[in-house]
PDB file of N, CA and C in Angstrom:
ATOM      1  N   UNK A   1      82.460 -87.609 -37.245  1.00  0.00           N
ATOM      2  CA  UNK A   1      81.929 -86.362 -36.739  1.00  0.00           C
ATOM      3  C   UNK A   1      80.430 -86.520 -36.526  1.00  0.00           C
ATOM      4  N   UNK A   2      80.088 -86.044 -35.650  1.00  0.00           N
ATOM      5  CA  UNK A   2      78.477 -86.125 -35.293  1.00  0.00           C
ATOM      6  C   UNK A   2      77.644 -85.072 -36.298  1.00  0.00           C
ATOM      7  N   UNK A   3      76.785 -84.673 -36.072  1.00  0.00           N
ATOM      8  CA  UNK A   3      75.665 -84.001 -36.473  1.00  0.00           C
ATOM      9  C   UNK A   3      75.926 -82.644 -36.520  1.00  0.00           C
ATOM     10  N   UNK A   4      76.546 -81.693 -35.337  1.00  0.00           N
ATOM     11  CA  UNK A   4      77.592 -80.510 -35.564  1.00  0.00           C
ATOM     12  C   UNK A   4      78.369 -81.088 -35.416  1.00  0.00           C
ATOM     13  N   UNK A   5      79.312 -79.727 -35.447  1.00  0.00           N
ATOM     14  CA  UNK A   5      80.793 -79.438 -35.327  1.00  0.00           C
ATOM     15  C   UNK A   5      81.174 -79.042 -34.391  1.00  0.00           C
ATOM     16  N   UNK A   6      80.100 -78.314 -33.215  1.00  0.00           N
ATOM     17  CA  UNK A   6      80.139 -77.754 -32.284  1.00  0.00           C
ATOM     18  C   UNK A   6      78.934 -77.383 -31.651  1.00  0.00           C
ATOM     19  N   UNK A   7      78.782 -77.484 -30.415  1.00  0.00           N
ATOM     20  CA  UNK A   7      77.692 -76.579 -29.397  1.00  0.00           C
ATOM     21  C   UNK A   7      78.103 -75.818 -28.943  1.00  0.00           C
ATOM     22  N   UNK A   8      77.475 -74.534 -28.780  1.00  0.00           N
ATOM     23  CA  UNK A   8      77.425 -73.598 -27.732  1.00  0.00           C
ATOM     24  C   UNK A   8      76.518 -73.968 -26.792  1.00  0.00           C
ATOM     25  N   UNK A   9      76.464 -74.163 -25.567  1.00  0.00           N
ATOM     26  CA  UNK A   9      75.416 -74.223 -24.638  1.00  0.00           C
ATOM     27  C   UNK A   9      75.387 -73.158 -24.059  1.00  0.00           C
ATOM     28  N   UNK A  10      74.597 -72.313 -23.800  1.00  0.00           N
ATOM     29  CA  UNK A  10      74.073 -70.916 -22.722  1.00  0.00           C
ATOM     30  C   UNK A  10      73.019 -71.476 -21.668  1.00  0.00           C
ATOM     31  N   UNK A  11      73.413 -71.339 -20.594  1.00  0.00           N
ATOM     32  CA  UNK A  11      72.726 -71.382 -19.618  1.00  0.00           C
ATOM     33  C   UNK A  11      72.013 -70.330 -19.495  1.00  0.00           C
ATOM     34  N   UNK A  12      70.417 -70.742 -19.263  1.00  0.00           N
ATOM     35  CA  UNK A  12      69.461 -69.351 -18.973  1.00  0.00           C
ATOM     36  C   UNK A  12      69.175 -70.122 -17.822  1.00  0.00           C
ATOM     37  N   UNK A  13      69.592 -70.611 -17.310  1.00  0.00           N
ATOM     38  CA  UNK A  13      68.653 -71.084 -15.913  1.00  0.00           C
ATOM     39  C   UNK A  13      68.295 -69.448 -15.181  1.00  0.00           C
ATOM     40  N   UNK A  14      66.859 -69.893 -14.509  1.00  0.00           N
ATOM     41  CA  UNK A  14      66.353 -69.004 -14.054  1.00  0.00           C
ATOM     42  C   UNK A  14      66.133 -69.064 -12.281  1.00  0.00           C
ATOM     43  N   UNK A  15      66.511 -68.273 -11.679  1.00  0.00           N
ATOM     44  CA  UNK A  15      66.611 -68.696  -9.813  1.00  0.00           C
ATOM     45  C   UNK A  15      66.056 -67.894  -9.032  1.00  0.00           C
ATOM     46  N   UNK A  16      65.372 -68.370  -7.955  1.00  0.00           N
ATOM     47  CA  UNK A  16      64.731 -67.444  -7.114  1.00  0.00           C
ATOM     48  C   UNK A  16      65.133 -65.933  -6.993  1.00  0.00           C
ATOM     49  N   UNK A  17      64.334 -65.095  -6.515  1.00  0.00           N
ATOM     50  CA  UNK A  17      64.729 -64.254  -6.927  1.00  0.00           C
ATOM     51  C   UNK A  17      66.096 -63.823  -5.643  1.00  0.00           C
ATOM     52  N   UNK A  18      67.091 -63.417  -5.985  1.00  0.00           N
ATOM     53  CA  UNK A  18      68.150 -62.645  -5.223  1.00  0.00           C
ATOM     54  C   UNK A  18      69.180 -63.869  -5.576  1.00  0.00           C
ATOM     55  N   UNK A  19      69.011 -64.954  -6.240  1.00  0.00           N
ATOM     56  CA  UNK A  19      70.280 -66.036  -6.060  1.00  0.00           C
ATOM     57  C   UNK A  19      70.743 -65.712  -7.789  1.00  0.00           C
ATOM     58  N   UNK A  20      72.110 -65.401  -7.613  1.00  0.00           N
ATOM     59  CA  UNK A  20      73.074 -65.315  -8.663  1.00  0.00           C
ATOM     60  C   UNK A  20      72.260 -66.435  -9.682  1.00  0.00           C
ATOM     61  N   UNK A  21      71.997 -66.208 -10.814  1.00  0.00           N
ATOM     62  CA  UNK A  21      71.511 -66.916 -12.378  1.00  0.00           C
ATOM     63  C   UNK A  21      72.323 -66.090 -13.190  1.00  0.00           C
ATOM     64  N   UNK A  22      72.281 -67.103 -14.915  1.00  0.00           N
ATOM     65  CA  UNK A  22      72.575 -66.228 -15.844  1.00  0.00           C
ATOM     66  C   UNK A  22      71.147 -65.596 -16.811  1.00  0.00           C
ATOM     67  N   UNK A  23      70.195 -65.917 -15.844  1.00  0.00           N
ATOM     68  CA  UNK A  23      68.673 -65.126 -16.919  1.00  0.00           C
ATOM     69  C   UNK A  23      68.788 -63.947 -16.273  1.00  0.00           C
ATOM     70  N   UNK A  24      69.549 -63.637 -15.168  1.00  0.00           N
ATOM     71  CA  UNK A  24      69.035 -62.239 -14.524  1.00  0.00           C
ATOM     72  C   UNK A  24      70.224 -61.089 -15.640  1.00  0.00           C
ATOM     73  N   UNK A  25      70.864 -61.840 -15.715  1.00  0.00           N
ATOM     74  CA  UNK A  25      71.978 -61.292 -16.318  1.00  0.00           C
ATOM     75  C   UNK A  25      71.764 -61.242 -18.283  1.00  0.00           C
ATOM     76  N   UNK A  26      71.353 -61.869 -18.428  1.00  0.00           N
ATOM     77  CA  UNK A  26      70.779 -60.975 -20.142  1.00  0.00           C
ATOM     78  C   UNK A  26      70.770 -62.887 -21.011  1.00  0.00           C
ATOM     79  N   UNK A  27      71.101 -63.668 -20.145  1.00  0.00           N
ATOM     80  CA  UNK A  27      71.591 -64.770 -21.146  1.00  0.00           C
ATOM     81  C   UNK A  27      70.846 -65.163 -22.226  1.00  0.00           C
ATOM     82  N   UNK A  28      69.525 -65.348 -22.503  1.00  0.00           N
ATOM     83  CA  UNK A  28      68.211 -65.618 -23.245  1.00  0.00           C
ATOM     84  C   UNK A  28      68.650 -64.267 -24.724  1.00  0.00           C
ATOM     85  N   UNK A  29      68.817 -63.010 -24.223  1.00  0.00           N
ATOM     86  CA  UNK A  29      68.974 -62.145 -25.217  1.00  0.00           C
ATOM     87  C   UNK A  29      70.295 -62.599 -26.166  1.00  0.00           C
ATOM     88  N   UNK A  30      71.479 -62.535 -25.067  1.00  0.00           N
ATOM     89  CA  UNK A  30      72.935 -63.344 -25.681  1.00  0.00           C
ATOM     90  C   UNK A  30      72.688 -64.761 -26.542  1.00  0.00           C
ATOM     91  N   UNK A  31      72.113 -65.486 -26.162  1.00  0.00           N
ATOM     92  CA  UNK A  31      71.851 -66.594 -26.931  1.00  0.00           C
ATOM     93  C   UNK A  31      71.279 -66.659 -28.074  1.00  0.00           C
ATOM     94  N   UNK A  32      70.071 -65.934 -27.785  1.00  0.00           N
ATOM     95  CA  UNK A  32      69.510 -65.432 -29.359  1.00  0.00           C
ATOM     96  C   UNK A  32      70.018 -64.561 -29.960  1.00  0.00           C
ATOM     97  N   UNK A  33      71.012 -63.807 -29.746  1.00  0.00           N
ATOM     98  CA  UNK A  33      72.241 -63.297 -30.941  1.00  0.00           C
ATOM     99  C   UNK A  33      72.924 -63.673 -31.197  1.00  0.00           C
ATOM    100  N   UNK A  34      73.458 -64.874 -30.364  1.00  0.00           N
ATOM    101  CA  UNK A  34      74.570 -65.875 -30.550  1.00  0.00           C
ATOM    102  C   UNK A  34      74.129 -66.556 -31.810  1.00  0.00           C
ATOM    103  N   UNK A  35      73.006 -67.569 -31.667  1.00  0.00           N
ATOM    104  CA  UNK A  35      71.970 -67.856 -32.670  1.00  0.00           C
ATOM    105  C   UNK A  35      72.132 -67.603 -33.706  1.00  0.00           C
ATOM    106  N   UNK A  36      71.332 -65.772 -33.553  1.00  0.00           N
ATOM    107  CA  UNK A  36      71.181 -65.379 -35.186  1.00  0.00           C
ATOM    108  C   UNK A  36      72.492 -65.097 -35.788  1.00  0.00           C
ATOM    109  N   UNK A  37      73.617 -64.798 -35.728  1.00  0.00           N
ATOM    110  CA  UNK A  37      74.839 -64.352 -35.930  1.00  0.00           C
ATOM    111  C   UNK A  37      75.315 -65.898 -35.991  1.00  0.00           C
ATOM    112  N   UNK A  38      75.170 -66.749 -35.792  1.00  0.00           N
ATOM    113  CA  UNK A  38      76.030 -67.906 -36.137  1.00  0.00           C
ATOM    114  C   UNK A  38      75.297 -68.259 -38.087  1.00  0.00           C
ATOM    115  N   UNK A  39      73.609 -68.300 -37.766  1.00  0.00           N
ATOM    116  CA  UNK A  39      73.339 -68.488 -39.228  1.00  0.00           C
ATOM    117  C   UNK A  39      73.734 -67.225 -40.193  1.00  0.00           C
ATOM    118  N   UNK A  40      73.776 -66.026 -39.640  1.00  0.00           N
ATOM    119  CA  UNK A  40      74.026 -64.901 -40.374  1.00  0.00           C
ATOM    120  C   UNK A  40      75.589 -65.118 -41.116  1.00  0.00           C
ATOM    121  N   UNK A  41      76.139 -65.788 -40.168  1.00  0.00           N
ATOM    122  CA  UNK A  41      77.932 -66.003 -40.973  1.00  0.00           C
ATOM    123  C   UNK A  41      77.948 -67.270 -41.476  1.00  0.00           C
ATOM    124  N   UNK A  42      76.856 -68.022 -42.125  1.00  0.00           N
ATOM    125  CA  UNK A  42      76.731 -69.362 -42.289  1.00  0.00           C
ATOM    126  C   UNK A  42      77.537 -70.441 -41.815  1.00  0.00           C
ATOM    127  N   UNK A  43      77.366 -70.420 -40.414  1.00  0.00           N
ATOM    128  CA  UNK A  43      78.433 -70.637 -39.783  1.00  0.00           C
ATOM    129  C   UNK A  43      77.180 -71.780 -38.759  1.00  0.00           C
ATOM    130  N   UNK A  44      75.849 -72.100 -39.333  1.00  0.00           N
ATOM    131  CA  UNK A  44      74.656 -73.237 -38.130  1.00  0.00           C
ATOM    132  C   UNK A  44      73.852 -74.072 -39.236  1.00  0.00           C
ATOM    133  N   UNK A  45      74.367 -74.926 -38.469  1.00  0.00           N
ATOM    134  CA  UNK A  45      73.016 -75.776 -39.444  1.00  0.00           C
ATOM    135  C   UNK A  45      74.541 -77.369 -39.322  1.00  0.00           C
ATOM    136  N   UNK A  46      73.582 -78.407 -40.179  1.00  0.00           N
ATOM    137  CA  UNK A  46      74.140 -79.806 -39.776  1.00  0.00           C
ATOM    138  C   UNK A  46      75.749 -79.530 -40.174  1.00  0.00           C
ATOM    139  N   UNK A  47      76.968 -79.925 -39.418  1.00  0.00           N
ATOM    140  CA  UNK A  47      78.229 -79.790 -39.655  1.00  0.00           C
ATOM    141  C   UNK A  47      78.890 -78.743 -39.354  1.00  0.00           C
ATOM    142  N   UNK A  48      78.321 -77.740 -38.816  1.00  0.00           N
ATOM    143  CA  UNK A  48      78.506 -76.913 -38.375  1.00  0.00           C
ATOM    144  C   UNK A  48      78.229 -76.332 -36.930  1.00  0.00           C
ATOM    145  N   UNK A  49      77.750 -75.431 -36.296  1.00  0.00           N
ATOM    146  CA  UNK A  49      77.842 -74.859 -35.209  1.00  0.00           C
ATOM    147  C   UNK A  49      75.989 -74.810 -34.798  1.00  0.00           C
ATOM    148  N   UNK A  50      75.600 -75.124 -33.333  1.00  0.00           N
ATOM    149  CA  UNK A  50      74.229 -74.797 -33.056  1.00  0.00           C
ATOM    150  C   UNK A  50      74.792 -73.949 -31.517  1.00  0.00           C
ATOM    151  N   UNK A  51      73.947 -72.952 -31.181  1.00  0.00           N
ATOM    152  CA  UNK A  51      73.505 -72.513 -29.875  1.00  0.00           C
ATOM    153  C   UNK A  51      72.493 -72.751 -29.732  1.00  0.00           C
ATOM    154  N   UNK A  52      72.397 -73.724 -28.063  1.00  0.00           N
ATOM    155  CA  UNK A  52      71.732 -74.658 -27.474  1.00  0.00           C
ATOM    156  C   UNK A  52      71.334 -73.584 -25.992  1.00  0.00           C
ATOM    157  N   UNK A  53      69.855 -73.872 -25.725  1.00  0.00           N
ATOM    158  CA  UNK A  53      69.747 -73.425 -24.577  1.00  0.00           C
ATOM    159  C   UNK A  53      70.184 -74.345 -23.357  1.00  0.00           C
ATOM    160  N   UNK A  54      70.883 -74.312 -22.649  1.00  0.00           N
ATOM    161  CA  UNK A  54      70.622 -74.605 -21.333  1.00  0.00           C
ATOM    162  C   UNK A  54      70.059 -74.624 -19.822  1.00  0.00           C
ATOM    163  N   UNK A  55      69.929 -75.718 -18.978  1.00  0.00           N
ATOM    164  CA  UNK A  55      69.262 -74.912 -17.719  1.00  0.00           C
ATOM    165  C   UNK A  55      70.696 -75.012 -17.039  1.00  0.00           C
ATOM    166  N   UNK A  56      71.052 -75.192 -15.252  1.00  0.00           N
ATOM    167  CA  UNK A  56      71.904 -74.342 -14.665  1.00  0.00           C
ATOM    168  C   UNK A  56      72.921 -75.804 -14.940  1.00  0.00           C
ATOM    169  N   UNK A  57      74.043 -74.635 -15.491  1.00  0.00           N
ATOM    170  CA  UNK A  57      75.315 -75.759 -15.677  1.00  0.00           C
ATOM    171  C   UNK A  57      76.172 -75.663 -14.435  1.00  0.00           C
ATOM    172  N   UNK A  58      75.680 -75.111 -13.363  1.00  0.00           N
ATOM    173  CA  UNK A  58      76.605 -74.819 -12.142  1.00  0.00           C
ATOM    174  C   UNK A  58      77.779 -74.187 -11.808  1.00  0.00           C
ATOM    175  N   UNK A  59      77.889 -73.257 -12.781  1.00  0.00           N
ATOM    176  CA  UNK A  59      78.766 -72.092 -12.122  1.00  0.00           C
ATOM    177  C   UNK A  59      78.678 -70.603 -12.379  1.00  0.00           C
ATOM    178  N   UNK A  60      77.387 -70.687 -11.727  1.00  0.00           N
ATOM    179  CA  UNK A  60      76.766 -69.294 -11.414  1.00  0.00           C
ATOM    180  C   UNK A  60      77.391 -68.517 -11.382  1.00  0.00           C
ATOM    181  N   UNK A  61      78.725 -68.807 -10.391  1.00  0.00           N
ATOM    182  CA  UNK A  61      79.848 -67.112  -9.435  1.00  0.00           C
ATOM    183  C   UNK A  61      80.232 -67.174 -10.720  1.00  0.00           C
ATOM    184  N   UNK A  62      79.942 -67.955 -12.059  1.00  0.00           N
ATOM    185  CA  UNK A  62      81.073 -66.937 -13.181  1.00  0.00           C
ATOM    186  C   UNK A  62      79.890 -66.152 -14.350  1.00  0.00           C
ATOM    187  N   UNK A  63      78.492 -66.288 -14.094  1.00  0.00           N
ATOM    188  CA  UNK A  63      77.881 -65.910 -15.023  1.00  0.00           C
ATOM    189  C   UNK A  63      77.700 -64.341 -15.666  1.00  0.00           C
ATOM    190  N   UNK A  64      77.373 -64.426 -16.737  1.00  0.00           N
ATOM    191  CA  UNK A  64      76.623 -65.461 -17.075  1.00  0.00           C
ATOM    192  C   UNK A  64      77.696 -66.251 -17.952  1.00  0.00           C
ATOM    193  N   UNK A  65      77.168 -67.452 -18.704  1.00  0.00           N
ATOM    194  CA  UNK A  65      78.087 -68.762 -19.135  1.00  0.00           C
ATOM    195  C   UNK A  65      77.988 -69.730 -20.128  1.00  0.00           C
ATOM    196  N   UNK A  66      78.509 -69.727 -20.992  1.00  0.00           N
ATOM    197  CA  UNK A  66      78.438 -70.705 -22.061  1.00  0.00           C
ATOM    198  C   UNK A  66      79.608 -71.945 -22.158  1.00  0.00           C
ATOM    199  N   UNK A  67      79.012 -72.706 -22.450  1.00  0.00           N
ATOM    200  CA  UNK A  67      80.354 -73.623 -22.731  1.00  0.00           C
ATOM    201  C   UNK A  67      80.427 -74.465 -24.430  1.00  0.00           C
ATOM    202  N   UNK A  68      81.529 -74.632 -24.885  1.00  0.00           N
ATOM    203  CA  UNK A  68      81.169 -74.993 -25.910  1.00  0.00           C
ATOM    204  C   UNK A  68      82.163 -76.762 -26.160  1.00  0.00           C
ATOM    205  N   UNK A  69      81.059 -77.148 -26.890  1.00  0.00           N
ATOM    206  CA  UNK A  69      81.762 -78.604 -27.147  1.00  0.00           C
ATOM    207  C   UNK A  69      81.867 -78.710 -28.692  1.00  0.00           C
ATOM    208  N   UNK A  70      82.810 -79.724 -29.037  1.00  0.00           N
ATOM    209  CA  UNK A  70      83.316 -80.915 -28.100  1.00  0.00           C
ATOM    210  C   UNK A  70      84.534 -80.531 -27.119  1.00  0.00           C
ATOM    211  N   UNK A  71      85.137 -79.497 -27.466  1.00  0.00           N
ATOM    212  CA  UNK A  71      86.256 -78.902 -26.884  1.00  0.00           C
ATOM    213  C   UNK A  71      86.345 -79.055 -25.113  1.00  0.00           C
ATOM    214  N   UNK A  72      85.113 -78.520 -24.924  1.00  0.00           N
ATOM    215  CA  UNK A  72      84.446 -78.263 -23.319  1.00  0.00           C
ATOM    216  C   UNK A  72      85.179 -77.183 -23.032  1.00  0.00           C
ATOM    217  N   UNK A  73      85.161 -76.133 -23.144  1.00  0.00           N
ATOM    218  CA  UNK A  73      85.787 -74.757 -22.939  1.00  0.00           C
ATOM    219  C   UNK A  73      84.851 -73.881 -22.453  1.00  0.00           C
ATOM    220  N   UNK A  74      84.837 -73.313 -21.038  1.00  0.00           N
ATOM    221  CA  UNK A  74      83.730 -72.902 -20.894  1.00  0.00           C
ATOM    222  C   UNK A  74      84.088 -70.815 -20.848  1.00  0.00           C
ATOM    223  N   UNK A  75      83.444 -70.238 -21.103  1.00  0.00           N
ATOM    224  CA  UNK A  75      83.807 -68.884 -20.918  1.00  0.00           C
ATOM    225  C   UNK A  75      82.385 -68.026 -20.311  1.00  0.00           C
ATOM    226  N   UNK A  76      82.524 -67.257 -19.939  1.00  0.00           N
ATOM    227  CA  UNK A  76      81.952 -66.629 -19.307  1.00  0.00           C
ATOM    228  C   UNK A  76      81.801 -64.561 -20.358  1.00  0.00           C
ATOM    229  N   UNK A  77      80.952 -63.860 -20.331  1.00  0.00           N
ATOM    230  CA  UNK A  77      81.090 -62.662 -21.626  1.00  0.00           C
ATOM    231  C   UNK A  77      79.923 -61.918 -20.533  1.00  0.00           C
ATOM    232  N   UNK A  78      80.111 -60.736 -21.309  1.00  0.00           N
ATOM    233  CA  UNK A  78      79.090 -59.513 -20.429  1.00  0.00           C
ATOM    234  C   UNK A  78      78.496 -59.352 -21.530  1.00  0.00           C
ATOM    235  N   UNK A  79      78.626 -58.773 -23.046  1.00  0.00           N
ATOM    236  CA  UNK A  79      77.800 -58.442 -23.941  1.00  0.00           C
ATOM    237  C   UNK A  79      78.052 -58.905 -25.613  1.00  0.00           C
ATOM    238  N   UNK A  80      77.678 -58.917 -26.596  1.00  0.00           N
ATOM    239  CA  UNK A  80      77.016 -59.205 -27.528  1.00  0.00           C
ATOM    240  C   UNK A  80      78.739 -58.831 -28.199  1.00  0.00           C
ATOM    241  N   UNK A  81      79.456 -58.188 -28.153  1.00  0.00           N
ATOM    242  CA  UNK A  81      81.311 -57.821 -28.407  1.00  0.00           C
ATOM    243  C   UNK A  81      81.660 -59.329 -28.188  1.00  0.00           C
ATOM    244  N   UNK A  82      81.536 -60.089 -27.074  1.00  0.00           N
ATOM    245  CA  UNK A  82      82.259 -60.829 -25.992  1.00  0.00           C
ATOM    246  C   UNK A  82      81.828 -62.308 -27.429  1.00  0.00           C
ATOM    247  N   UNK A  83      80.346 -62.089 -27.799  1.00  0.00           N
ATOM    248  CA  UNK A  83      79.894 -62.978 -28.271  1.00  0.00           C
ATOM    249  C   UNK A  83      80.569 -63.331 -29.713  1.00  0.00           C
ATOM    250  N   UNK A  84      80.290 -62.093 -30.227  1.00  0.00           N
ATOM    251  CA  UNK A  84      81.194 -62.085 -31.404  1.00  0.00           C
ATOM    252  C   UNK A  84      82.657 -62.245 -31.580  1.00  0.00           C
ATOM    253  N   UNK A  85      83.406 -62.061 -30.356  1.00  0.00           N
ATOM    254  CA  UNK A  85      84.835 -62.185 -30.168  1.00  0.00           C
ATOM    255  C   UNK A  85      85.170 -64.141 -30.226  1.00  0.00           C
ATOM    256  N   UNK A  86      84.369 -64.669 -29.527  1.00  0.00           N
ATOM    257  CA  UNK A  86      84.420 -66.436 -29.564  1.00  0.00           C
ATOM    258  C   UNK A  86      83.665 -66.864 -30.452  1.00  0.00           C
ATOM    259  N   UNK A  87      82.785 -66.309 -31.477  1.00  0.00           N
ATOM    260  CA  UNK A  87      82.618 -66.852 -32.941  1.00  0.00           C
ATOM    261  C   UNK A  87      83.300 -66.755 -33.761  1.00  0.00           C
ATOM    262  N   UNK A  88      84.144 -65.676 -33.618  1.00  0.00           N
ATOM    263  CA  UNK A  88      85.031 -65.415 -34.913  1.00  0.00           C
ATOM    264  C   UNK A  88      86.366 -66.364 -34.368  1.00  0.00           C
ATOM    265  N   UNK A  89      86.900 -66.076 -33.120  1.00  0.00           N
ATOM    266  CA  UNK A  89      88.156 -67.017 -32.707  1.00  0.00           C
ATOM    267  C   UNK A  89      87.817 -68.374 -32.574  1.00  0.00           C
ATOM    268  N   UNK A  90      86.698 -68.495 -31.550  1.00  0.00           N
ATOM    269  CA  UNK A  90      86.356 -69.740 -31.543  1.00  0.00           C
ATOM    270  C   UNK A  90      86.011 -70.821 -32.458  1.00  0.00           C
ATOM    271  N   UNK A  91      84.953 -69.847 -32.526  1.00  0.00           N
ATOM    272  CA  UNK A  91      84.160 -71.184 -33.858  1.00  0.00           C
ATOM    273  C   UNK A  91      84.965 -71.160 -34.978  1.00  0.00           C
ATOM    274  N   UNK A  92      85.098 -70.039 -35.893  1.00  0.00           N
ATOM    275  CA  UNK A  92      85.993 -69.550 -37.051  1.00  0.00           C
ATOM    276  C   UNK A  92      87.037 -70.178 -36.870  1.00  0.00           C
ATOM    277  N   UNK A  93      87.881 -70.091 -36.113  1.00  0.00           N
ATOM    278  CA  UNK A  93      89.590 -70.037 -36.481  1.00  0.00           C
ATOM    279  C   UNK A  93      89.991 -71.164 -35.380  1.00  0.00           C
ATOM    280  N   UNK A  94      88.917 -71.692 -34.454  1.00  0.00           N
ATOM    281  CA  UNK A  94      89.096 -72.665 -33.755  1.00  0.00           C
ATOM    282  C   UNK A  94      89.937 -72.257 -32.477  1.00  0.00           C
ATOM    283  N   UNK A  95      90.517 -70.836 -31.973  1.00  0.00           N
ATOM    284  CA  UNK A  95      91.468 -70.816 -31.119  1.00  0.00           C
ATOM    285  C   UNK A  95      90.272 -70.423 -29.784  1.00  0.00           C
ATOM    286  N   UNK A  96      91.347 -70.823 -29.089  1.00  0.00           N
ATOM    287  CA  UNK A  96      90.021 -70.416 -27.113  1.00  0.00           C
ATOM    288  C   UNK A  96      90.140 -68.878 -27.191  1.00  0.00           C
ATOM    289  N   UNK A  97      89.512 -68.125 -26.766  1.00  0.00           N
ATOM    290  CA  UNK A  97      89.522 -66.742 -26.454  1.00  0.00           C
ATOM    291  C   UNK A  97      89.605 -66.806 -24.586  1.00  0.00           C
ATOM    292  N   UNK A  98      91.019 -66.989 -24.336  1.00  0.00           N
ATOM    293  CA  UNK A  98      91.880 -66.773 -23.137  1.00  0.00           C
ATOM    294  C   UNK A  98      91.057 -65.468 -22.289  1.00  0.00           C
ATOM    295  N   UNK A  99      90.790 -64.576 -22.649  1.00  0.00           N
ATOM    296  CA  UNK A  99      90.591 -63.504 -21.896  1.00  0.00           C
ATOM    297  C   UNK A  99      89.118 -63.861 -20.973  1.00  0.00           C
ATOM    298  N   UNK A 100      88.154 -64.680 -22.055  1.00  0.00           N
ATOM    299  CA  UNK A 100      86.654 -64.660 -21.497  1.00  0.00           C
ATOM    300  C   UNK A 100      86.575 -66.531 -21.050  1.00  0.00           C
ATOM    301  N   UNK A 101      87.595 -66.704 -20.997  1.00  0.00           N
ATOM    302  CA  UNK A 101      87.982 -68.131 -20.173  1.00  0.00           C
ATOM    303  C   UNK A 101      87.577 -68.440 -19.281  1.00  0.00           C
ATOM    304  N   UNK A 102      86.926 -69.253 -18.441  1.00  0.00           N
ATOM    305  CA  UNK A 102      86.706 -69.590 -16.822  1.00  0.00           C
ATOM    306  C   UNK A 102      87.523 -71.092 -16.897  1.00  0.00           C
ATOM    307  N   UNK A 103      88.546 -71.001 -15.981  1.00  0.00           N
ATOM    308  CA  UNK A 103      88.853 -71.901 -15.508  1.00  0.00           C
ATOM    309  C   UNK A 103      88.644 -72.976 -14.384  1.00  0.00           C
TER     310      UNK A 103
END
């Protein structure tokens, strides 16, 4: 096992203005609750889980977007519910959360 157990990557890439990003869309705020709520459930740190910033992972039409490894599961969430719904299934209990899926 490496160093985690898992990444979250969030894309904040940031884009001219009028071109679909996930910074226009809240991602920077999502990430840093993703963040604090992963150490809050002692759930970050070595062997465990980090949220990683990203720049554009290229699929804007689904943002905004996280993907998480090693799995490579990428999902797509509107708010801070969405976030907590794939820490507790995801990270926690290890299952994909199907609903906030991008295929």
């Amino acid at each position: 096992m490496g160093f985690y157990q898992r990444h979250l990557f969030f894309c904040v890439n940031q884009r001219e203005q009028g071109k679909d990003c996930c910074s226009a869309l809240g991602a920077q705020a999502v990430r840093d609750y993703a963040k604090k709520r992963l150490k809050e459930l002692g759930l970050s740190g070595e062997g465990k889980a980090r949220a990683n910033m990203a720049g554009c992972l290229g699929r804007c039409e689904h943002g905004p977007v996280l993907v998480v490894y090693p799995e490579q599961i990428w999902y797509t969430y509107l708010d801070k519910e969405d976030i907590d719904e794939i820490i507790e299934q995801h990270i926690q209990q290890g299952k994909v959360v199907e609903r906030l899926k991008i295929k």
